[in-house]
C-alpha atoms as a PDB file:
ATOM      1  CA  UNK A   1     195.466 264.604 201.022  1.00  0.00           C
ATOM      2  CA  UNK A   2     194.680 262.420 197.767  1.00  0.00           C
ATOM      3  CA  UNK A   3     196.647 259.453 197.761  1.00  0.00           C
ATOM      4  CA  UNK A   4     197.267 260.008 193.853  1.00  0.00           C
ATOM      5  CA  UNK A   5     198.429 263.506 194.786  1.00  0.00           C
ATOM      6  CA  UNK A   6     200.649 261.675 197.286  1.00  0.00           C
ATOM      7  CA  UNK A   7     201.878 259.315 194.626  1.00  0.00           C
ATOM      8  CA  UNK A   8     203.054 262.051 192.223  1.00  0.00           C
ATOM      9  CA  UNK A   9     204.804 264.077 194.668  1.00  0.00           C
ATOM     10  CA  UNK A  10     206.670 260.932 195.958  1.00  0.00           C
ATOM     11  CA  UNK A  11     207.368 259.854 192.664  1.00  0.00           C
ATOM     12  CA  UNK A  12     209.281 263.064 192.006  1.00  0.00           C
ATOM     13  CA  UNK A  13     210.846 263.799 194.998  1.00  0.00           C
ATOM     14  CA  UNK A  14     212.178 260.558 195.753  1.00  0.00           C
ATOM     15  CA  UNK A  15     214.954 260.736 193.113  1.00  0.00           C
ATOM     16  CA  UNK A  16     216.242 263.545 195.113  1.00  0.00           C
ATOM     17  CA  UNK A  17     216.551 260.662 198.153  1.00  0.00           C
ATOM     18  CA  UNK A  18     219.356 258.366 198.908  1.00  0.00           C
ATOM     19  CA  UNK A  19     218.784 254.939 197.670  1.00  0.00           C
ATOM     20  CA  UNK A  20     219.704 253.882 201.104  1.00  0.00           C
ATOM     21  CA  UNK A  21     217.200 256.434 202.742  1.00  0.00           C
ATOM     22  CA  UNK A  22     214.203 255.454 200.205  1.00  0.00           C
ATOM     23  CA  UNK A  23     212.798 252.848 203.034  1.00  0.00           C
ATOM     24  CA  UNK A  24     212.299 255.695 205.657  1.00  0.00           C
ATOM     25  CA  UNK A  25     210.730 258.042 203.042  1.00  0.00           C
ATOM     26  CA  UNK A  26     208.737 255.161 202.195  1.00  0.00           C
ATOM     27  CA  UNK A  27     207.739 254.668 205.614  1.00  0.00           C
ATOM     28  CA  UNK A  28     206.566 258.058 205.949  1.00  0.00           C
ATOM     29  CA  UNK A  29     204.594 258.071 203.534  1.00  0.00           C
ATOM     30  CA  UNK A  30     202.740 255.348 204.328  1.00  0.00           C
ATOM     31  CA  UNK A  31     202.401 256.488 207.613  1.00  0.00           C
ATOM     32  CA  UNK A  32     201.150 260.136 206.839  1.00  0.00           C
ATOM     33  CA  UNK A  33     198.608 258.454 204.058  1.00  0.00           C
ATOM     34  CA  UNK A  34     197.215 255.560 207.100  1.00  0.00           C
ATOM     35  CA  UNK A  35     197.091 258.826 209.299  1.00  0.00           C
ATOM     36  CA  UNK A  36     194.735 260.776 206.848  1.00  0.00           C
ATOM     37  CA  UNK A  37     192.506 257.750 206.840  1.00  0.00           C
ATOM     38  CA  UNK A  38     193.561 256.119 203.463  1.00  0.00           C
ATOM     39  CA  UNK A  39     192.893 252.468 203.454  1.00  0.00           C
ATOM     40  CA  UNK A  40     195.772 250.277 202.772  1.00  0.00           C
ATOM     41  CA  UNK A  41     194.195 248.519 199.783  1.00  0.00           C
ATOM     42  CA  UNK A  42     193.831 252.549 198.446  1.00  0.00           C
ATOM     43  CA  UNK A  43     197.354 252.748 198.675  1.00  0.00           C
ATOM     44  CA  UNK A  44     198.577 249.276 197.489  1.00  0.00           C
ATOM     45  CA  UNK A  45     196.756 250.291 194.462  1.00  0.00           C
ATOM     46  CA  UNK A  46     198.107 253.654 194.174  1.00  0.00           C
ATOM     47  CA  UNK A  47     201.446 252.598 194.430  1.00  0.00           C
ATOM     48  CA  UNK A  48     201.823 249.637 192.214  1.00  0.00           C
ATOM     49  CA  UNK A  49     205.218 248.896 191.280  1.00  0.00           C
ATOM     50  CA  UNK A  50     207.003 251.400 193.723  1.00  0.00           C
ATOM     51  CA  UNK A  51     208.780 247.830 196.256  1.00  0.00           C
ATOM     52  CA  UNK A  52     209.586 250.531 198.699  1.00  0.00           C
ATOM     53  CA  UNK A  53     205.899 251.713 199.443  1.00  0.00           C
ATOM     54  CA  UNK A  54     205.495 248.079 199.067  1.00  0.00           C
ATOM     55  CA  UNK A  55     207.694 247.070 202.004  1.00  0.00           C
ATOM     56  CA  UNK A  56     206.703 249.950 204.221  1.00  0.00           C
ATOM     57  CA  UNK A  57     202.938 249.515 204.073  1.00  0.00           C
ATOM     58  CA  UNK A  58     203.527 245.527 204.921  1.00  0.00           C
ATOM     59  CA  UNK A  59     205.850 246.291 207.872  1.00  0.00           C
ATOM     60  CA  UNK A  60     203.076 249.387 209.091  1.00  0.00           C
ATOM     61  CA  UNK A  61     200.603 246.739 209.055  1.00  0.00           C
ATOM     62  CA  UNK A  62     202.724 243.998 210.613  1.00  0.00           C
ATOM     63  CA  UNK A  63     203.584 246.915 213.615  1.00  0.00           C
ATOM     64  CA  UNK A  64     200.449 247.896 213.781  1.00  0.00           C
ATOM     65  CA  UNK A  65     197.800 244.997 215.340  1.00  0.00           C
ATOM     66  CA  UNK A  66     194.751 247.575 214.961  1.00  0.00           C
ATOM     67  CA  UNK A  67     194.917 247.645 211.443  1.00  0.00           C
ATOM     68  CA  UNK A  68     195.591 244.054 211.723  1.00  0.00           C
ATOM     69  CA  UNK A  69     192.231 243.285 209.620  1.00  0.00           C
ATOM     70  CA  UNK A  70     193.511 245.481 206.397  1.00  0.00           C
ATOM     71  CA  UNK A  71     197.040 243.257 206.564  1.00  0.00           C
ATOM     72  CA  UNK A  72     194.226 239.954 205.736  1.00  0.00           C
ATOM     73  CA  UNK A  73     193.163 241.805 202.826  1.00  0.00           C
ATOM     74  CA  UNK A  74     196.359 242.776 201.358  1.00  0.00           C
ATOM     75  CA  UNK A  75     197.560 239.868 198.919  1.00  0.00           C
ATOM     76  CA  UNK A  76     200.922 240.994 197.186  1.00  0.00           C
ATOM     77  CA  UNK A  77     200.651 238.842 194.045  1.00  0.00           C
ATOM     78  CA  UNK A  78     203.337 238.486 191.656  1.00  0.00           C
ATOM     79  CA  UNK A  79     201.729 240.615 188.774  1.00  0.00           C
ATOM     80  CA  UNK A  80     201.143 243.474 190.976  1.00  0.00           C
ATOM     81  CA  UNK A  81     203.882 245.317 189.203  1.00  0.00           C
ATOM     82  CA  UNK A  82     206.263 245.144 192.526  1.00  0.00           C
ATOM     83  CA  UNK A  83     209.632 244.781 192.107  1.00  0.00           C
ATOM     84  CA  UNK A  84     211.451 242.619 194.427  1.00  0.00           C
END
């Protein structure tokens, strides 16, 4: 799967998600993407400015130790677009 096609489908679907389910959507995404062997700088830069994917993909890589040298090269700066 592309992670831009990935990107578009959340993008529409997740208005049709509870705000209060958004963080497991989020989280399974993320998970299905690092599954298909998408890097997690691929998808930090696919999903700029969605806090959700941004939160999911830091706690993936926080849960996960074997993907522990992607979490070094992940720096969330401030004009990333994320929304806190």
């Amino acid at each position: 799967m592309s992670v831009d096609l990935a990107r578009e489908i959340y993008n529409e679907l997740k208005r049709f998600v509870n705000t209060v389910d958004r963080d497991e959507a989020a989280e399974t995404i993320v998970s299905v993407l690092i599954d298909n062997d998408i890097s997690a700088d691929d998808i930090k830069d696919t999903f700029k400015g969605d806090s959700d994917i941004k939160r999911a993909l830091t706690s993936y890589l926080k849960d996960h130790p074997d993907d522990e040298d992607e979490e070094d090269t992940l720096d969330w700066d401030e004009d990333d677009g994320y929304e806190d």
